[in-house]
ModelCIF file with pLDDT and N, C-alpha, C, O atoms, coordinates in Angstrom:
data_MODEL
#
_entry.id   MODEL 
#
_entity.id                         1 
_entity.type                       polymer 
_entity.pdbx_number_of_molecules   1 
#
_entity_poly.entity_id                      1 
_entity_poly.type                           'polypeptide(L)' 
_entity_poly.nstd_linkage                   no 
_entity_poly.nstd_monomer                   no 
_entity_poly.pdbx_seq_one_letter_code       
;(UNK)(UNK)(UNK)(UNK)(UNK)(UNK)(UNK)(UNK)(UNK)(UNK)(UNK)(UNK)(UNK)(UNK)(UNK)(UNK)
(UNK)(UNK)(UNK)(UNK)(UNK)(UNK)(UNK)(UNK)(UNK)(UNK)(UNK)(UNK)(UNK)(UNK)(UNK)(UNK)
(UNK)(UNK)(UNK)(UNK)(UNK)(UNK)(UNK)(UNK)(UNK)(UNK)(UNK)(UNK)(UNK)
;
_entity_poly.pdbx_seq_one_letter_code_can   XXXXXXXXXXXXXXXXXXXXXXXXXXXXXXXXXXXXXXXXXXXXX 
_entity_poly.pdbx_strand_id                 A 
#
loop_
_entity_poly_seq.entity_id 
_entity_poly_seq.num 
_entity_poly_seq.mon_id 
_entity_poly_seq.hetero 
1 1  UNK n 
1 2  UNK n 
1 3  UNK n 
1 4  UNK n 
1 5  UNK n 
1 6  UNK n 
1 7  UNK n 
1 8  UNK n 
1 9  UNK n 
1 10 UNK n 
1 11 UNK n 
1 12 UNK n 
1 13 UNK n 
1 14 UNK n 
1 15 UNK n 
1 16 UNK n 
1 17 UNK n 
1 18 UNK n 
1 19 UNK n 
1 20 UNK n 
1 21 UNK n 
1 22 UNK n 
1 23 UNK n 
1 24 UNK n 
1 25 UNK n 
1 26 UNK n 
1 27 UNK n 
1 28 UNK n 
1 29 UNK n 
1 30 UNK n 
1 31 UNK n 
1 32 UNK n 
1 33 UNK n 
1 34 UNK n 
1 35 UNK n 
1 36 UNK n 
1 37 UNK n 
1 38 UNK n 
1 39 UNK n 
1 40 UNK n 
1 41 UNK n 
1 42 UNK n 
1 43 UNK n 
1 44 UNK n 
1 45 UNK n 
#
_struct_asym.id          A 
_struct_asym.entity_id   1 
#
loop_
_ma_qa_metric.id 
_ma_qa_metric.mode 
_ma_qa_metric.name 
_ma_qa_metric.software_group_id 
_ma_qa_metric.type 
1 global pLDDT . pLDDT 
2 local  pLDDT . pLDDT 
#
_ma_qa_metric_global.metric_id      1 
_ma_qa_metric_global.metric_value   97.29 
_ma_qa_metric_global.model_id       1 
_ma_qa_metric_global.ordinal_id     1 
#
loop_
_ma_qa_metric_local.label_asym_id 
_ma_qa_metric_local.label_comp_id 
_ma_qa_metric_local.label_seq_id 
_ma_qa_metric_local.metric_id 
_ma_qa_metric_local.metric_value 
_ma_qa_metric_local.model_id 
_ma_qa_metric_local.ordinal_id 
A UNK 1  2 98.00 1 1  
A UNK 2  2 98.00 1 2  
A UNK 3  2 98.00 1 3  
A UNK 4  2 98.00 1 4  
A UNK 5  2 98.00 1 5  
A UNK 6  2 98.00 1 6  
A UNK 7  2 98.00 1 7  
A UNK 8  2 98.00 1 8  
A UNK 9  2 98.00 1 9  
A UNK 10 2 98.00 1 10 
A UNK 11 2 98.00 1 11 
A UNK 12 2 98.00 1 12 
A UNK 13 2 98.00 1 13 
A UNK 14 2 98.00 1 14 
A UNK 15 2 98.00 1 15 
A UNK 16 2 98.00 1 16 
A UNK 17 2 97.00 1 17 
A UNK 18 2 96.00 1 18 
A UNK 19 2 93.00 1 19 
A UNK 20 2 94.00 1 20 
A UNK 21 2 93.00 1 21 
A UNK 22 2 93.00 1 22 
A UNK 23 2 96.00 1 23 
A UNK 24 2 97.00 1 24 
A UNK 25 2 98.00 1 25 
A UNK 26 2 98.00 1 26 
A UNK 27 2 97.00 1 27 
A UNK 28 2 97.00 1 28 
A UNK 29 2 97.00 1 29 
A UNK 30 2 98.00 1 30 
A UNK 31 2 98.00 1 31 
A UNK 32 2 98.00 1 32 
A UNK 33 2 98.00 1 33 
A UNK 34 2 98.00 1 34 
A UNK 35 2 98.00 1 35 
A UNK 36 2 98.00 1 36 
A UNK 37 2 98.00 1 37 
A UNK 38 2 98.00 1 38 
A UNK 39 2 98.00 1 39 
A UNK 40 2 98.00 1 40 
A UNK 41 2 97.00 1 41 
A UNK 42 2 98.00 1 42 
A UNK 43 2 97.00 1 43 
A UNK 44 2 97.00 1 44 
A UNK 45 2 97.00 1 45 
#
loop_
_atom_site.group_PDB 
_atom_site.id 
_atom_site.type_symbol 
_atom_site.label_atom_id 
_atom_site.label_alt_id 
_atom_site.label_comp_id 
_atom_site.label_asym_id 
_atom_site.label_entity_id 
_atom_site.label_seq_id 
_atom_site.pdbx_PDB_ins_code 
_atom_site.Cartn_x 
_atom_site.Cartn_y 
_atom_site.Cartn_z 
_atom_site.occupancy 
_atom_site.B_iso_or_equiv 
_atom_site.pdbx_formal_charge 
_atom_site.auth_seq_id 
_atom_site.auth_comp_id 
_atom_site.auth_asym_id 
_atom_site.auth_atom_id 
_atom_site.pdbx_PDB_model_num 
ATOM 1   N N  . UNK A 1 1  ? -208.932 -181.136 -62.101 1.00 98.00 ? 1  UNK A N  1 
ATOM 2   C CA . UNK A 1 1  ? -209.900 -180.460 -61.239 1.00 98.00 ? 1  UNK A CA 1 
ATOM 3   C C  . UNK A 1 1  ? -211.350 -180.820 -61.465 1.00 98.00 ? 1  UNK A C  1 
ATOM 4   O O  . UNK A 1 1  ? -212.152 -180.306 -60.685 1.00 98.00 ? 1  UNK A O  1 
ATOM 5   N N  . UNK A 1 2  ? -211.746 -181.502 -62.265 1.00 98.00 ? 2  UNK A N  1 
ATOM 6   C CA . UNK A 1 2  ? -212.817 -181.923 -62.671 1.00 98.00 ? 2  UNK A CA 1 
ATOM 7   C C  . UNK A 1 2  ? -213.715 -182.432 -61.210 1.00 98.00 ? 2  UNK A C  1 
ATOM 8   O O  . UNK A 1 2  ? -214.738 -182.028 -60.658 1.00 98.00 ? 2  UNK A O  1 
ATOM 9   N N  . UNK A 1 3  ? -212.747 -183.505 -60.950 1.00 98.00 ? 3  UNK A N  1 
ATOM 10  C CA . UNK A 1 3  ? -213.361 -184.615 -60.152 1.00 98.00 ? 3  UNK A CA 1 
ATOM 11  C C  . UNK A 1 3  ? -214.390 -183.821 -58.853 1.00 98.00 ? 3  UNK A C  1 
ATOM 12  O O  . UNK A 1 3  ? -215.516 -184.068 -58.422 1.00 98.00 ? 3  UNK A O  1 
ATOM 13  N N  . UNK A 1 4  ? -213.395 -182.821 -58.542 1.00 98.00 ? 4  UNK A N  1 
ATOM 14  C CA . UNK A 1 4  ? -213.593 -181.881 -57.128 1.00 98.00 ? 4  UNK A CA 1 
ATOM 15  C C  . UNK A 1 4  ? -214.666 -181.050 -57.594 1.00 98.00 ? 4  UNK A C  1 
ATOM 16  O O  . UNK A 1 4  ? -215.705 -180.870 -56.959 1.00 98.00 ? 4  UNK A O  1 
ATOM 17  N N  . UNK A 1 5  ? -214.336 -180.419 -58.993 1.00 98.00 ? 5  UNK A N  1 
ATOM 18  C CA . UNK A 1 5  ? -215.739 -179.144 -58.872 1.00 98.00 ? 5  UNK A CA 1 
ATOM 19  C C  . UNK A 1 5  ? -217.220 -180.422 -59.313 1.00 98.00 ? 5  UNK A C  1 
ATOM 20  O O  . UNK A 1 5  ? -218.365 -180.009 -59.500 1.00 98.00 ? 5  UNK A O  1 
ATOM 21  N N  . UNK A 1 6  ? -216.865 -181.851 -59.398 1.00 98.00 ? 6  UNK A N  1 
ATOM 22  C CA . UNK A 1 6  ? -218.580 -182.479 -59.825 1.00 98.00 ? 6  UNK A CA 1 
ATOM 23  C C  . UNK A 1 6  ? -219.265 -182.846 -58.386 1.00 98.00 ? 6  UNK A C  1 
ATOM 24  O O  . UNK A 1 6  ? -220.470 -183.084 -58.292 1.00 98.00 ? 6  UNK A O  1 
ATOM 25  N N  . UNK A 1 7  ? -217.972 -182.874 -56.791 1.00 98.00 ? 7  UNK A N  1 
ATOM 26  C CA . UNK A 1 7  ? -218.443 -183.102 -55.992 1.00 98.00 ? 7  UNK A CA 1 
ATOM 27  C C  . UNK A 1 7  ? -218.893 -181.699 -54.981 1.00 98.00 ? 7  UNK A C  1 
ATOM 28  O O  . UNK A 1 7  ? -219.117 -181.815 -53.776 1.00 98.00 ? 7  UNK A O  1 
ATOM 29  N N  . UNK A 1 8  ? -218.994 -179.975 -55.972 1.00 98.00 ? 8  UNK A N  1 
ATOM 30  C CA . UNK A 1 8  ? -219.239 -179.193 -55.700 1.00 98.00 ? 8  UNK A CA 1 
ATOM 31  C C  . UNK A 1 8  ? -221.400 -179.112 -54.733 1.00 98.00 ? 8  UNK A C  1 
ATOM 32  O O  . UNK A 1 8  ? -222.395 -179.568 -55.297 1.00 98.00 ? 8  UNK A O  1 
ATOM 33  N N  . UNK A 1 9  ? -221.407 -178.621 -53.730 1.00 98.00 ? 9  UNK A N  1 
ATOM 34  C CA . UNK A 1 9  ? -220.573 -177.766 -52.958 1.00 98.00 ? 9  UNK A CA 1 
ATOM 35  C C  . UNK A 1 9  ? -219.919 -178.472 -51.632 1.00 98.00 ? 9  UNK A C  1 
ATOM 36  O O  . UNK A 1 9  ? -219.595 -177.925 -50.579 1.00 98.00 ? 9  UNK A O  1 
ATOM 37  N N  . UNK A 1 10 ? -219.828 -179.782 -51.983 1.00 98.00 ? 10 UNK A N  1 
ATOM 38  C CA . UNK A 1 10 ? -219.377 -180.412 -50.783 1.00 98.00 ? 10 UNK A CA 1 
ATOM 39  C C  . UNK A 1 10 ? -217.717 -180.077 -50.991 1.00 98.00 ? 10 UNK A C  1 
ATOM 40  O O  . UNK A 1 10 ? -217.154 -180.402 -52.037 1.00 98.00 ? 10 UNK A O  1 
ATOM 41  N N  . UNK A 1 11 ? -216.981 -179.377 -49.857 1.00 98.00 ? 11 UNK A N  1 
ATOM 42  C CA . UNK A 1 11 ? -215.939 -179.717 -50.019 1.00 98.00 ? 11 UNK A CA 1 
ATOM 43  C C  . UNK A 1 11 ? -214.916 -180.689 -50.050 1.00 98.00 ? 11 UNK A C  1 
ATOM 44  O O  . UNK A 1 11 ? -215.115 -181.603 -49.250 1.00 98.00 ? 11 UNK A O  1 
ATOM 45  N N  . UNK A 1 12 ? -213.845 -180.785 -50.745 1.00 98.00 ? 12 UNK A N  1 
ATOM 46  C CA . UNK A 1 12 ? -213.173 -181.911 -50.959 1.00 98.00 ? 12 UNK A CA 1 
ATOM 47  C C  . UNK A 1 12 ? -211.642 -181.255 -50.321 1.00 98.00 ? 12 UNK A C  1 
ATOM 48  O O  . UNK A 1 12 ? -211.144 -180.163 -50.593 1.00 98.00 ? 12 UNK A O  1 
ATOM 49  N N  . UNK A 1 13 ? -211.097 -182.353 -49.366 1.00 98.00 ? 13 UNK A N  1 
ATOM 50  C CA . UNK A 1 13 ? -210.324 -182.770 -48.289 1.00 98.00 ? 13 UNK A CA 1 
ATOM 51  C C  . UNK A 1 13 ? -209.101 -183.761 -49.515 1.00 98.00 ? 13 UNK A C  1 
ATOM 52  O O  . UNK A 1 13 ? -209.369 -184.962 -49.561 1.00 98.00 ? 13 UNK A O  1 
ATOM 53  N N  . UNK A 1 14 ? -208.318 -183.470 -50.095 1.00 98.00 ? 14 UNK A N  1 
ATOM 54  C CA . UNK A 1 14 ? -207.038 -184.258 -50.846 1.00 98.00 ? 14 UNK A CA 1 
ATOM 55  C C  . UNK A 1 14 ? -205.887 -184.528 -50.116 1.00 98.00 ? 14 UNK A C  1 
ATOM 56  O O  . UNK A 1 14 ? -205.217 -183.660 -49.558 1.00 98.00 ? 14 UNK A O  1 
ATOM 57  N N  . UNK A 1 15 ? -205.584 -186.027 -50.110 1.00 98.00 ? 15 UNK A N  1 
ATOM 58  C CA . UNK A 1 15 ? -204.479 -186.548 -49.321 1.00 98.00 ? 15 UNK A CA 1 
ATOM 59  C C  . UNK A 1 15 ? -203.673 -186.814 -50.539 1.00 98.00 ? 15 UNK A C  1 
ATOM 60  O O  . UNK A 1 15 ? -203.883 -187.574 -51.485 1.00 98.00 ? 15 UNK A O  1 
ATOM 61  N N  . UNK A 1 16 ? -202.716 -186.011 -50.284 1.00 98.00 ? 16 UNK A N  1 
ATOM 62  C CA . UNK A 1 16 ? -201.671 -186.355 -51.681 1.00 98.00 ? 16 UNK A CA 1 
ATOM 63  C C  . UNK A 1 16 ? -200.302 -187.473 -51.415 1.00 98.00 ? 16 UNK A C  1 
ATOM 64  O O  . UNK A 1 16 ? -199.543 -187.193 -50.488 1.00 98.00 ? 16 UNK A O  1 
ATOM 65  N N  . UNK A 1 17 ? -200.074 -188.502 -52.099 1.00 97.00 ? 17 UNK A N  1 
ATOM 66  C CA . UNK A 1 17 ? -198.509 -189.383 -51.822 1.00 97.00 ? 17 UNK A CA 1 
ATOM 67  C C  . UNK A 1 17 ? -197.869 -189.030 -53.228 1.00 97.00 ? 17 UNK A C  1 
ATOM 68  O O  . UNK A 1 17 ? -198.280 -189.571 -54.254 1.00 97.00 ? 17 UNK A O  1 
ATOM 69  N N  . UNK A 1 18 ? -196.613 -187.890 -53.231 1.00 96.00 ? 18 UNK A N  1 
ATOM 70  C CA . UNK A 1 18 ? -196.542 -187.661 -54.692 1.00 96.00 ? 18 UNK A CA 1 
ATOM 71  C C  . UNK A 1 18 ? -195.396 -188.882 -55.040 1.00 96.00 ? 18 UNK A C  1 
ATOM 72  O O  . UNK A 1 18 ? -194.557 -189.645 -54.561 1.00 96.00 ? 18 UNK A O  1 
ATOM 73  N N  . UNK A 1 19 ? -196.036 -188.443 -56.210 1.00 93.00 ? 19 UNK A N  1 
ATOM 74  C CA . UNK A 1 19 ? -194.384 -189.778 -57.191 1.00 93.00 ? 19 UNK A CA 1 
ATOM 75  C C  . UNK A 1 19 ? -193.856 -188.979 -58.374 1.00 93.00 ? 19 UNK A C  1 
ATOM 76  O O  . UNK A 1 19 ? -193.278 -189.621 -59.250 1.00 93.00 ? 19 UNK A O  1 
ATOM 77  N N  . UNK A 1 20 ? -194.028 -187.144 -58.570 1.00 94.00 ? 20 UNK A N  1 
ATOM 78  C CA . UNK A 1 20 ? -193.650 -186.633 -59.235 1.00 94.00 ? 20 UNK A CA 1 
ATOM 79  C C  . UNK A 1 20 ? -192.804 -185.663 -59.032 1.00 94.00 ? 20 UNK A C  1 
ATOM 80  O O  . UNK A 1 20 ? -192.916 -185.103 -57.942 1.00 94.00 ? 20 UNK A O  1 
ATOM 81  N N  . UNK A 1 21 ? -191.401 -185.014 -60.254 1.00 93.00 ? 21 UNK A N  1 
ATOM 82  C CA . UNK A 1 21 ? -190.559 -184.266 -59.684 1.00 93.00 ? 21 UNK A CA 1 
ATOM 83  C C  . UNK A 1 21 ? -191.331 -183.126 -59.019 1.00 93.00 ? 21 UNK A C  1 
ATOM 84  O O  . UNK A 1 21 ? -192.533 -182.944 -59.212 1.00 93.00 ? 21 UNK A O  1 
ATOM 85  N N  . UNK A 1 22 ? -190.568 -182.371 -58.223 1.00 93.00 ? 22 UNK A N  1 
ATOM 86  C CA . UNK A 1 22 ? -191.315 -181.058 -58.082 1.00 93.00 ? 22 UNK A CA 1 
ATOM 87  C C  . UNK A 1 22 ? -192.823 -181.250 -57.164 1.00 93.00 ? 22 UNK A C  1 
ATOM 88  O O  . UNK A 1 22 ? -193.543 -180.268 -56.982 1.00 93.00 ? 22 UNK A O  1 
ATOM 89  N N  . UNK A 1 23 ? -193.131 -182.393 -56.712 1.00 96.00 ? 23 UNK A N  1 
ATOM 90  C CA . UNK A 1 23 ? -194.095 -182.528 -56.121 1.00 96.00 ? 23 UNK A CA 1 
ATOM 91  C C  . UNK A 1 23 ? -195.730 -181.577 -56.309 1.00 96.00 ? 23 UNK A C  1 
ATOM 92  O O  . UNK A 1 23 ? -196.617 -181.520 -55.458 1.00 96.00 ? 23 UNK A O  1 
ATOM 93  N N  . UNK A 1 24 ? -195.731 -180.970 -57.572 1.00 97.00 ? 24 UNK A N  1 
ATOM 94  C CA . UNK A 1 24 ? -196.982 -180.203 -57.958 1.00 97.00 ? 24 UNK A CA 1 
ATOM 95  C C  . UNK A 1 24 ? -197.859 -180.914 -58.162 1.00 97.00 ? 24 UNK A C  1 
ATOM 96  O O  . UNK A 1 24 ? -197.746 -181.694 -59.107 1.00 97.00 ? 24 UNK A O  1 
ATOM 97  N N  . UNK A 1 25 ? -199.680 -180.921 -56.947 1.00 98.00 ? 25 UNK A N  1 
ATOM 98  C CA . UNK A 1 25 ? -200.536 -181.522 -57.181 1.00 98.00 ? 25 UNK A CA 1 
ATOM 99  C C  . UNK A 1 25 ? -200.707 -182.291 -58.161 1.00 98.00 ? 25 UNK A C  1 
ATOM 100 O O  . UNK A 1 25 ? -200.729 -183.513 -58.306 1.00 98.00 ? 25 UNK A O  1 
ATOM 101 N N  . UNK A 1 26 ? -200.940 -180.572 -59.441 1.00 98.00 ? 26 UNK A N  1 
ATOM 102 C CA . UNK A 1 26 ? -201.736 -181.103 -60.675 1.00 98.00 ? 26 UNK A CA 1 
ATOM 103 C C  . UNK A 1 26 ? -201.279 -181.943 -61.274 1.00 98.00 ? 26 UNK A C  1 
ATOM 104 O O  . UNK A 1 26 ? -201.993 -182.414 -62.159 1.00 98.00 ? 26 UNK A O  1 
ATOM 105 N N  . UNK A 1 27 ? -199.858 -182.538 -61.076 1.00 97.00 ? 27 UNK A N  1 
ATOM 106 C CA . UNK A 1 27 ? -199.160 -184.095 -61.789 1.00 97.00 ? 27 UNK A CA 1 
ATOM 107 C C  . UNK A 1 27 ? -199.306 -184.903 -61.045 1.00 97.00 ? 27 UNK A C  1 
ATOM 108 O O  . UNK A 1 27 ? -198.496 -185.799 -61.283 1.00 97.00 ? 27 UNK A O  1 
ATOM 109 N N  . UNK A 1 28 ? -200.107 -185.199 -59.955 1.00 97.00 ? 28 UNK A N  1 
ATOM 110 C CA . UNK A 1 28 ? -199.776 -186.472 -59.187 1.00 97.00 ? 28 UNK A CA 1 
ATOM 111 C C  . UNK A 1 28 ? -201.156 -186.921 -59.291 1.00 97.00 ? 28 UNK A C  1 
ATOM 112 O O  . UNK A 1 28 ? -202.078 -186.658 -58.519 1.00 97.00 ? 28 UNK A O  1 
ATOM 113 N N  . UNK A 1 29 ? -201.189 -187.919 -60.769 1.00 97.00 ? 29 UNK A N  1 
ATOM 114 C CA . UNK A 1 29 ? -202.414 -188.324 -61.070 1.00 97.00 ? 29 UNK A CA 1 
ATOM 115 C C  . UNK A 1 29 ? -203.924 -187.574 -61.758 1.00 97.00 ? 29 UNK A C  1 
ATOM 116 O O  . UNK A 1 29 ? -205.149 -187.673 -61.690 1.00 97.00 ? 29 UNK A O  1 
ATOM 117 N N  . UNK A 1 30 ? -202.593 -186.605 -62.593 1.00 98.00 ? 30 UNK A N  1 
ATOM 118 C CA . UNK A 1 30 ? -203.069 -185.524 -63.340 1.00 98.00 ? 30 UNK A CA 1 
ATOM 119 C C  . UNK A 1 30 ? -204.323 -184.341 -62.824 1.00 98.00 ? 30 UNK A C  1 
ATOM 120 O O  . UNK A 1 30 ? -205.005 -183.497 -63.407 1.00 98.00 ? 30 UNK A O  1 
ATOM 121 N N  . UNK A 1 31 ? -204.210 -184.718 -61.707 1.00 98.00 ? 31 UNK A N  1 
ATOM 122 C CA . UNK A 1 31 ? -204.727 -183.657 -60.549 1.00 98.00 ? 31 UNK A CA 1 
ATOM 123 C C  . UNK A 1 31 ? -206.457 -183.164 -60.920 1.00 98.00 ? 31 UNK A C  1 
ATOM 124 O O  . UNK A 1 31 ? -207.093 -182.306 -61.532 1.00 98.00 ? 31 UNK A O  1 
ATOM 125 N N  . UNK A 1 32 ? -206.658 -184.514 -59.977 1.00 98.00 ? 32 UNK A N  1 
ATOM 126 C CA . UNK A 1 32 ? -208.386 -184.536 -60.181 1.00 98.00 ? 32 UNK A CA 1 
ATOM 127 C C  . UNK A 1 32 ? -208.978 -183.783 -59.455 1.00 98.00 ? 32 UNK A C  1 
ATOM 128 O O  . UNK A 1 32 ? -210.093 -183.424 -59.832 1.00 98.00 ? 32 UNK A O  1 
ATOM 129 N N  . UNK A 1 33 ? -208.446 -183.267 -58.143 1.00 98.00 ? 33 UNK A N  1 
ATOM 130 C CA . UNK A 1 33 ? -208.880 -182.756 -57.446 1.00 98.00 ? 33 UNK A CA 1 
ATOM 131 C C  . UNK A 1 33 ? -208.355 -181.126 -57.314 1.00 98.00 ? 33 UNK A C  1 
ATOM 132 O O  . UNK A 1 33 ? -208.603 -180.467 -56.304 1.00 98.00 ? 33 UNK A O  1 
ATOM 133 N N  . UNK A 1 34 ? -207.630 -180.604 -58.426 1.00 98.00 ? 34 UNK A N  1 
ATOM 134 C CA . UNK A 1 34 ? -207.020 -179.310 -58.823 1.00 98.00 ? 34 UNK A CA 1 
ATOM 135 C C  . UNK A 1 34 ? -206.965 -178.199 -59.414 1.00 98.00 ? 34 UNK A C  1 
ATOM 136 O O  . UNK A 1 34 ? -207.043 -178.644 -60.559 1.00 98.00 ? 34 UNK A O  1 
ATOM 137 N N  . UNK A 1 35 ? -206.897 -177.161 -59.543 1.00 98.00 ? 35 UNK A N  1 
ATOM 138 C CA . UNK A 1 35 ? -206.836 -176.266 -60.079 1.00 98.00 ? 35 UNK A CA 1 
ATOM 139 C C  . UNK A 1 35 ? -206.033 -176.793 -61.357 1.00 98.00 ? 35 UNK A C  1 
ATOM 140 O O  . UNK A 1 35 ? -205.424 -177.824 -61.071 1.00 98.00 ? 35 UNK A O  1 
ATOM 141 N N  . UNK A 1 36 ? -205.871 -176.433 -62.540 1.00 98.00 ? 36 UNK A N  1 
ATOM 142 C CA . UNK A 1 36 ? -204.998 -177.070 -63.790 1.00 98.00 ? 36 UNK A CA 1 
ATOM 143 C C  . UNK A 1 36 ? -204.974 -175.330 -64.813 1.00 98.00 ? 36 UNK A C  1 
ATOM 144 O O  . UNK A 1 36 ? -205.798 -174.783 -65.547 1.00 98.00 ? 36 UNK A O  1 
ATOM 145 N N  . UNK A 1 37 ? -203.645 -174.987 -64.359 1.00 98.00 ? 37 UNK A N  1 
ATOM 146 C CA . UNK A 1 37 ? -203.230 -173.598 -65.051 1.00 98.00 ? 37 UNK A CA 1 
ATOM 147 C C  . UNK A 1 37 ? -203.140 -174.171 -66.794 1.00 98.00 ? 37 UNK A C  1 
ATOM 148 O O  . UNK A 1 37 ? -203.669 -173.681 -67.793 1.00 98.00 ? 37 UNK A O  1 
ATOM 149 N N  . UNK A 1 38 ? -202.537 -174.995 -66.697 1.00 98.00 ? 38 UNK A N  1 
ATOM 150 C CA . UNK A 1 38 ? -202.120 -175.537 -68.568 1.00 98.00 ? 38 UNK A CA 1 
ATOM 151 C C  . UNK A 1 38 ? -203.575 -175.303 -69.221 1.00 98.00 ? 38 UNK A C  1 
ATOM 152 O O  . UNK A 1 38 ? -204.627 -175.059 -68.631 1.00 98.00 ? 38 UNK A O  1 
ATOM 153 N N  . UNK A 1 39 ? -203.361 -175.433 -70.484 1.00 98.00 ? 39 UNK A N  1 
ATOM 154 C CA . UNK A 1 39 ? -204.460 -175.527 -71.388 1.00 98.00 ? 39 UNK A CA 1 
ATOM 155 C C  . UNK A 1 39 ? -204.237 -175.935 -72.789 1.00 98.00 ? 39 UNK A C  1 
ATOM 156 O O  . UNK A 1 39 ? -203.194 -175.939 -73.442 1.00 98.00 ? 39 UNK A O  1 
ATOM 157 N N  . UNK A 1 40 ? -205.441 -176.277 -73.111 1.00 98.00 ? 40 UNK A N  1 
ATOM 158 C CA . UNK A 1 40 ? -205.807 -177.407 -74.419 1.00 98.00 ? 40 UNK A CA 1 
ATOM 159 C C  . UNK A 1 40 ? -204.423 -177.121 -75.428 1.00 98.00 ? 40 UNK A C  1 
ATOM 160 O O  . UNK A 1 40 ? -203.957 -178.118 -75.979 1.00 98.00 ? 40 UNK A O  1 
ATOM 161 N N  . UNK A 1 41 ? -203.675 -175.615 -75.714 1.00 97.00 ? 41 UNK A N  1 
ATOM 162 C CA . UNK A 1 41 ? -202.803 -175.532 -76.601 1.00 97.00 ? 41 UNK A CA 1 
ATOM 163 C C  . UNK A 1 41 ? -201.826 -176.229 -76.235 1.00 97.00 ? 41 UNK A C  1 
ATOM 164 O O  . UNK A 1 41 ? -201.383 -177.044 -77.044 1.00 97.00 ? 41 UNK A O  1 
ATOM 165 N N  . UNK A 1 42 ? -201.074 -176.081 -74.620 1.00 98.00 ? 42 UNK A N  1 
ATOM 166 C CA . UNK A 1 42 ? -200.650 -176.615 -74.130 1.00 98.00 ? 42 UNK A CA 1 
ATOM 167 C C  . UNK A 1 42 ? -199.975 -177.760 -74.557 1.00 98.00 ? 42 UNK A C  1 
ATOM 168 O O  . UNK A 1 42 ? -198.795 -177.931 -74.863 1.00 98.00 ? 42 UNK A O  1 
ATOM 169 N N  . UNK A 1 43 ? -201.623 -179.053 -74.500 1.00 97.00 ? 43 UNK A N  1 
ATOM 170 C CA . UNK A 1 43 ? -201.582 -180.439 -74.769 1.00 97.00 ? 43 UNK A CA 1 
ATOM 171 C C  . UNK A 1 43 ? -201.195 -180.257 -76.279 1.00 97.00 ? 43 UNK A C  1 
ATOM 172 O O  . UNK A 1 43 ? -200.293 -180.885 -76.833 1.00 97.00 ? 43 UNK A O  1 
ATOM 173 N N  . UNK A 1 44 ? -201.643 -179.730 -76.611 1.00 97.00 ? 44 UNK A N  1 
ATOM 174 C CA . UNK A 1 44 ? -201.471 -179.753 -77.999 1.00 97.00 ? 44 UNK A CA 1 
ATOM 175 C C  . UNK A 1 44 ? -200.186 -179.638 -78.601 1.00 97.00 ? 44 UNK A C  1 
ATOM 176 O O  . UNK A 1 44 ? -199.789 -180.312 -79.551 1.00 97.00 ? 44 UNK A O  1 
ATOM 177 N N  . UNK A 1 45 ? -199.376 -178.496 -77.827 1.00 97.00 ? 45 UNK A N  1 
ATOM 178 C CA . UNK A 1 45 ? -197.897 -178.326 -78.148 1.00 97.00 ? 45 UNK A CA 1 
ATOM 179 C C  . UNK A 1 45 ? -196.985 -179.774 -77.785 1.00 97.00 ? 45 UNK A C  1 
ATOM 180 O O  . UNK A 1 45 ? -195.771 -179.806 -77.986 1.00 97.00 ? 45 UNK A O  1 
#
């Protein structure tokens, strides 16, 4: 989600082509343009 809140307040328009199970944004290219529920322990686990 990074990418989207640095091009804040312009909104951002995401065309997604997934290549992941489950088709969830935040994995399709680790979801730059996303909300991202996980966190740092997460990665860590």
């Amino acid at each position: 989600g990074r990418l989207a809140a640095a091009c804040h307040p312009a909104p951002v328009w995401t065309l997604l082509i997934s290549d992941v199970p489950g088709d969830d944004p935040v994995n399709i290219a680790s979801g730059p343009t996303v909300a991202d529920p996980s966190t740092c322990a997460d990665a860590l686990a």
